[in-house]
Protein backbone atom coordinates (compact mmCIF):
# COMPACT_ATOMS: atom_id res chain seq x y z
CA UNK A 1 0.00 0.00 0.00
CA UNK A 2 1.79 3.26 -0.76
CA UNK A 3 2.13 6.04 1.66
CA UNK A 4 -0.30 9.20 0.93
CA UNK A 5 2.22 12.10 -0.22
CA UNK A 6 2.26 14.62 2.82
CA UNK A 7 2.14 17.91 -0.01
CA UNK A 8 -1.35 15.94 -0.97
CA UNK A 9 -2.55 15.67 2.53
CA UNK A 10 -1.56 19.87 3.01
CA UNK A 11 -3.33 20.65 -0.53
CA UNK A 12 -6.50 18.91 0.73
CA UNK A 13 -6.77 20.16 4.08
CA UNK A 14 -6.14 23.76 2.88
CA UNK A 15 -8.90 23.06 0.16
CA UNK A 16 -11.11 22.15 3.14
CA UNK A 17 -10.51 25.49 4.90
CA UNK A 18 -10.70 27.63 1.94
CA UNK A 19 -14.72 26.11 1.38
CA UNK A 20 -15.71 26.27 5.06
CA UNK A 21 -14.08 29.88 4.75
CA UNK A 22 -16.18 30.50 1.54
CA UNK A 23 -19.74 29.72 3.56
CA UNK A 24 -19.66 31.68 6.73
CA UNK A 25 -21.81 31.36 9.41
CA UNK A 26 -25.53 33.90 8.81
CA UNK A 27 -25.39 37.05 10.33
CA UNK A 28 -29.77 36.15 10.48
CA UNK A 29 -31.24 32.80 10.78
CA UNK A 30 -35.00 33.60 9.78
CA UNK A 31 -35.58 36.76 11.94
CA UNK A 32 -33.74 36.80 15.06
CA UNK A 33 -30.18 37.99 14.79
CA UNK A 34 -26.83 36.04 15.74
CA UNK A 35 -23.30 37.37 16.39
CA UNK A 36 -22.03 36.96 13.13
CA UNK A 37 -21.48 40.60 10.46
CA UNK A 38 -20.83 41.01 7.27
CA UNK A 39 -16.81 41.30 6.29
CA UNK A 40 -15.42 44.17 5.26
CA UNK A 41 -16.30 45.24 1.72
CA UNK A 42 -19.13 43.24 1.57
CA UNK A 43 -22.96 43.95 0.79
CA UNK A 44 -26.13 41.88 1.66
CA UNK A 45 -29.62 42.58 -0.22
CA UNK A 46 -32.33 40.93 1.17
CA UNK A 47 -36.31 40.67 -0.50
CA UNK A 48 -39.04 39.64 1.97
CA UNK A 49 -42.76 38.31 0.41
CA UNK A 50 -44.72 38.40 3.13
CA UNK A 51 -48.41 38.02 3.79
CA UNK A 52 -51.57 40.03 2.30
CA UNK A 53 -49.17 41.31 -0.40
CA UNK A 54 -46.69 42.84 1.85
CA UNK A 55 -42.87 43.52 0.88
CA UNK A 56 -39.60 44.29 2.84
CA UNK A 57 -36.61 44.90 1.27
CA UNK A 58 -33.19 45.90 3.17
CA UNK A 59 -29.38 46.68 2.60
CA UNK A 60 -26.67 45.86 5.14
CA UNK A 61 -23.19 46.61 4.44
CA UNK A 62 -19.62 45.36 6.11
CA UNK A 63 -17.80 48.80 7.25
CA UNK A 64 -15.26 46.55 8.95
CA UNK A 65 -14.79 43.16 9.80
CA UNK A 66 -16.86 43.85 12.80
CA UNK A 67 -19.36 46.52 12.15
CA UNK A 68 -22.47 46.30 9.62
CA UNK A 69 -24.73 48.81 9.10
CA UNK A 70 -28.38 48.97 7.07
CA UNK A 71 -31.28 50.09 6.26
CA UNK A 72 -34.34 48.45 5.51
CA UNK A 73 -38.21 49.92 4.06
CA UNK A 74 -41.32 48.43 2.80
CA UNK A 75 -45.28 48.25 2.54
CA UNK A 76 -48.25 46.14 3.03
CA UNK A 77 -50.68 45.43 0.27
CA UNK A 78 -47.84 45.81 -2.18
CA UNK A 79 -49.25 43.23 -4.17
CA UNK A 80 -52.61 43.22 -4.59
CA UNK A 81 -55.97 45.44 -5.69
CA UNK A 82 -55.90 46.47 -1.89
CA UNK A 83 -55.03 49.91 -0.85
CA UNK A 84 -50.75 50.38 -0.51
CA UNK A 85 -49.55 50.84 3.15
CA UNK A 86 -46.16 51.87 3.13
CA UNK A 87 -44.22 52.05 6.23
CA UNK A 88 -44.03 54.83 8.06
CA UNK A 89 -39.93 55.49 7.63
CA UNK A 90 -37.10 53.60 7.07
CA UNK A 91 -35.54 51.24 9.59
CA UNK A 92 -32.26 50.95 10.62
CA UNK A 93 -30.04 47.46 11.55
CA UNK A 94 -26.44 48.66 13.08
CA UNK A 95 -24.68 45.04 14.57
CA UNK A 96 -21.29 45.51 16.24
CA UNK A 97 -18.97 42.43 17.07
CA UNK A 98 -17.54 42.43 20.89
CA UNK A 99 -15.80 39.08 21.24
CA UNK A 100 -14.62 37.01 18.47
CA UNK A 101 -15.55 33.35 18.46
CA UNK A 102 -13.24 30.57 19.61
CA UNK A 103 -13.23 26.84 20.18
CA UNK A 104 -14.47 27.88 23.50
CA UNK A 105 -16.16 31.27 23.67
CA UNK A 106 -18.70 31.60 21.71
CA UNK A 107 -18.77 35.30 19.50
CA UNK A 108 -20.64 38.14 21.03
CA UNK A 109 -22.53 40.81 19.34
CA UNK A 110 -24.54 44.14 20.31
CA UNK A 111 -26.59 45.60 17.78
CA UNK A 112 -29.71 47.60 17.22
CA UNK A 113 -32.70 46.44 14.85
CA UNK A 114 -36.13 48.55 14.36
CA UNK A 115 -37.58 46.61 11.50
CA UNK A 116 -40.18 44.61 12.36
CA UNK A 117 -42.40 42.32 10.48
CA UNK A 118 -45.96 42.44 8.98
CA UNK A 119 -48.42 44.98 8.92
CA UNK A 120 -47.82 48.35 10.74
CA UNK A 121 -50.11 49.14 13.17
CA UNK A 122 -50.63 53.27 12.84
CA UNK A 123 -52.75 53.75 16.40
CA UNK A 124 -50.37 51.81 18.69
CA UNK A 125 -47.30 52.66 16.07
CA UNK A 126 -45.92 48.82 16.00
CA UNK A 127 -45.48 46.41 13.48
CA UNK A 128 -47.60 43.02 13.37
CA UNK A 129 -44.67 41.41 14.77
CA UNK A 130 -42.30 43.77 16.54
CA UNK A 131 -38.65 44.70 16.11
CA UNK A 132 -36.18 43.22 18.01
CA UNK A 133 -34.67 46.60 19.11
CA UNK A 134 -31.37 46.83 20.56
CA UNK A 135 -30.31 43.48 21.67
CA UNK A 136 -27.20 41.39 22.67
CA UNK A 137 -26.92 37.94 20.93
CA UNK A 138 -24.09 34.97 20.87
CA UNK A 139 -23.10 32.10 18.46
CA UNK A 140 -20.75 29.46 18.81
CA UNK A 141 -20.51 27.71 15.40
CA UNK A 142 -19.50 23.97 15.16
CA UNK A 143 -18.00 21.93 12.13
CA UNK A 144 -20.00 18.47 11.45
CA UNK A 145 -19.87 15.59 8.58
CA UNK A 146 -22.46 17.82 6.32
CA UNK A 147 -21.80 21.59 7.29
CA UNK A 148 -21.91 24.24 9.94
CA UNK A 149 -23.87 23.58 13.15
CA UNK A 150 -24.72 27.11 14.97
CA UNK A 151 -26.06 27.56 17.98
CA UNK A 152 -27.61 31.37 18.78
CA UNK A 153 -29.09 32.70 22.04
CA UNK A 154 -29.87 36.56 22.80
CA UNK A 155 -31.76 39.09 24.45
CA UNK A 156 -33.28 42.00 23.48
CA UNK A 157 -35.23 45.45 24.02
CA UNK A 158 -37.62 47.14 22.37
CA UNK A 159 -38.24 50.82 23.02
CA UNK A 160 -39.59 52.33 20.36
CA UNK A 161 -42.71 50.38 19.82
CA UNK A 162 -44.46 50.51 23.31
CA UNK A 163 -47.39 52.53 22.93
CA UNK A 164 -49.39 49.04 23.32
CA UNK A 165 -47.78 48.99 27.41
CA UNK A 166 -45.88 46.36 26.87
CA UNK A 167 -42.09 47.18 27.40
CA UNK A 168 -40.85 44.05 28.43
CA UNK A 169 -36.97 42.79 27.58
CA UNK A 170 -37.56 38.96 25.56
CA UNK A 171 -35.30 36.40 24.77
CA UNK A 172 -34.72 34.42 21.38
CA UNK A 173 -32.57 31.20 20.67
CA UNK A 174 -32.03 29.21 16.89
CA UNK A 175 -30.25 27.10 15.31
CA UNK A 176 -29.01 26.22 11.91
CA UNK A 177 -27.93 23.51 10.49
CA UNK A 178 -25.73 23.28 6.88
CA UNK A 179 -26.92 19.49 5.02
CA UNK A 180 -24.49 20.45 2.51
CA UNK A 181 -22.95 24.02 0.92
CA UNK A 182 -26.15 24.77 -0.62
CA UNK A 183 -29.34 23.60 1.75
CA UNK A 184 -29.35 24.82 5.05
CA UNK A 185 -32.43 24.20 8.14
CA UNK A 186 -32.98 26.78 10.44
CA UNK A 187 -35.21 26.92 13.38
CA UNK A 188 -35.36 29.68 15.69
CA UNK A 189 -38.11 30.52 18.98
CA UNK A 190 -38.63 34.75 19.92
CA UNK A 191 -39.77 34.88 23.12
CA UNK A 192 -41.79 38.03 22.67
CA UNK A 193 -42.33 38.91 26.23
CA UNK A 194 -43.34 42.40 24.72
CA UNK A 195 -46.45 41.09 23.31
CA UNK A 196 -48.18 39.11 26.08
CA UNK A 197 -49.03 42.05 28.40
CA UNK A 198 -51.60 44.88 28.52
CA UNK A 199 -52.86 45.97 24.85
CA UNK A 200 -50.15 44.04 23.26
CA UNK A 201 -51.65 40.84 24.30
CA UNK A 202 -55.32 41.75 23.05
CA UNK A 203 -53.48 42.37 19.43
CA UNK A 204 -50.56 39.55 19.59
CA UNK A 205 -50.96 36.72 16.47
CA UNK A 206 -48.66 34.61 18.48
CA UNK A 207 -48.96 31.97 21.25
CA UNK A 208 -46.42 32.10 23.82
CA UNK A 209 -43.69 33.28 21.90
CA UNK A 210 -42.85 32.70 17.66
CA UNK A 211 -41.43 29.51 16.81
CA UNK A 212 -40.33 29.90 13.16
CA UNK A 213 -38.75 27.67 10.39
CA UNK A 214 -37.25 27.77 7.74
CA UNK A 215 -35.11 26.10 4.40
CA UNK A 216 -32.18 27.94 2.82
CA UNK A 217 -31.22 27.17 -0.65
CA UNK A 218 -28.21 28.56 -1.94
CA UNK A 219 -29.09 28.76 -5.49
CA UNK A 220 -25.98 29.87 -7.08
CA UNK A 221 -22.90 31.30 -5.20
CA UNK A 222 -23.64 34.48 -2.81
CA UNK A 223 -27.94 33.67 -4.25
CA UNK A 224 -30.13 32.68 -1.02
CA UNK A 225 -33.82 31.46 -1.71
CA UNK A 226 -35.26 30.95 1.12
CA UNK A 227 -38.86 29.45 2.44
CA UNK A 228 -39.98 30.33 5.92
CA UNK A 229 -42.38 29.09 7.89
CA UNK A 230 -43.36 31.57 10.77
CA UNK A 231 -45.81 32.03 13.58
CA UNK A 232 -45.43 28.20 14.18
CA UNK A 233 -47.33 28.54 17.77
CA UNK A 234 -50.09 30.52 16.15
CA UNK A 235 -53.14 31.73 18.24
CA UNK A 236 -56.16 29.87 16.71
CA UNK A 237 -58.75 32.53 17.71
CA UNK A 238 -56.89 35.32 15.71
CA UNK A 239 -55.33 33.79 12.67
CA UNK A 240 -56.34 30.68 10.38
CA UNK A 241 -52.83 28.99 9.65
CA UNK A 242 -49.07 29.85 10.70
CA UNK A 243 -46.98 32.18 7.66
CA UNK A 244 -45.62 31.29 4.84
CA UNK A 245 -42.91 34.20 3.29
CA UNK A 246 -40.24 33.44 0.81
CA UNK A 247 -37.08 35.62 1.45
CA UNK A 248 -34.19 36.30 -0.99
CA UNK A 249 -30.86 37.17 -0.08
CA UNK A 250 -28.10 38.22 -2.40
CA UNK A 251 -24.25 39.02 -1.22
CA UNK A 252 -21.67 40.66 -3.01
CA UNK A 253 -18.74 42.07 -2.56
CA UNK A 254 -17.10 45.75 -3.77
């Protein structure tokens, strides 16, 4: 039996770094944030379909290897003979790296996010589903036989949409898991101990907290098609069915 050449074995194992290196870990699983940004020089583009014809659409750029920062605007009815709701303003999503991530420590990340999702409610001044706000999440990413394995926890504060009394701090955990470079499950749970008090609770879609799901393609290089399933622990006596978006991200580099 001859003796593998050790130049081979280097040229392999490089290879093997270079593709892990080429898929990094999401900076978003299907809403809630995780500690990873955008590298320096790069740009993400992101297309949300969501319900009743609505539409999202938002731009986050890498300043540095550690700071992102984006903005984010859409409307409901967008699609549709309905009347069009825009948004009131844009939003903004500014994510700042504190610790890198090691074998041990997972990364840590502080960032603020005032898009939320769905309709916007223009009495109470709140989305269907609210922003996270500013927040404070933390990966720790973990190589398998098929892909990347991440793990994401975080907390977070909303305090710009609390005209419904509810100004609660909430929690939110995911994970995602890589089957291969291209198809990717992730599964995430929101808390959303802002919505189950006062008149938040009498307008909340959600039963003890969003459990949401979702498949990520990777169509072509840097091309993310994505299917979500949201609202998994949907209240019964105010909406039919859970959500069903599709979400397109596209990242480039400059």
């Amino acid at each position: 039996m001859q003796h593998i050449p050790k130049g081979f074995l280097l040229i392999v194992l490089s290879s093997l770094l270079l593709a892990q290196s080429t898929y990094p870990p999401p900076t978003n699983l299907v809403t809630i944030p995780t500690a990873g940004t955008l590298v320096r020089g790069s740009f993400s583009l992101d297309m949300r379909v969501q319900k009743d014809g609505g539409f999202s659409t938002g731009l986050k750029v890498g300043i540095t290897d550690r700071f992102q920062f984006g903005m984010s605007f859409g409307a409901s009815n967008l699609i549709g003979d309905d009347s069009l709701k825009w948004y009131p303003h844009p939003e903004v999503n500014i994510k700042y790296r504190l610790i890198d991530e090691t074998k041990s420590m997972p990364g840590i990340a502080i960032g603020l996010n005032s898009q939320g999702y769905g309709a916007y409610n223009e009495i109470l001044e709140r989305y269907e589903v609210k922003a996270y706000g500013l927040y404070a999440a933390a990966s720790k990413n973990w190589a398998t036989p098929l892909g990347n394995m991440g793990i994401h926890v975080g907390v977070n504060q909303n305090f710009l949409e609390i005209l419904d009394q509810d100004e609660d701090q909430s929690l939110f955990m995911g994970i995602d898991l890589e089957f291969n470079p291209e198809l990717s499950l992730l599964v995430e749970y929101n808390a959303a101990l802002n919505e189950n008090d006062m008149k938040a609770e009498d307008i909340a879609i959600n039963r003890g907290g969003y459990l949401n799901a979702a498949v990520r393609w990777t169509f072509v290089e840097r091309l993310h098609i994505e299917m979500d399933f949201n609202n998994l622990l949907f209240d019964e006596d105010k909406v039919d069915y859970f959500n069903r978006e599709l979400k397109i991200i596209y990242i480039e580099y400059f």
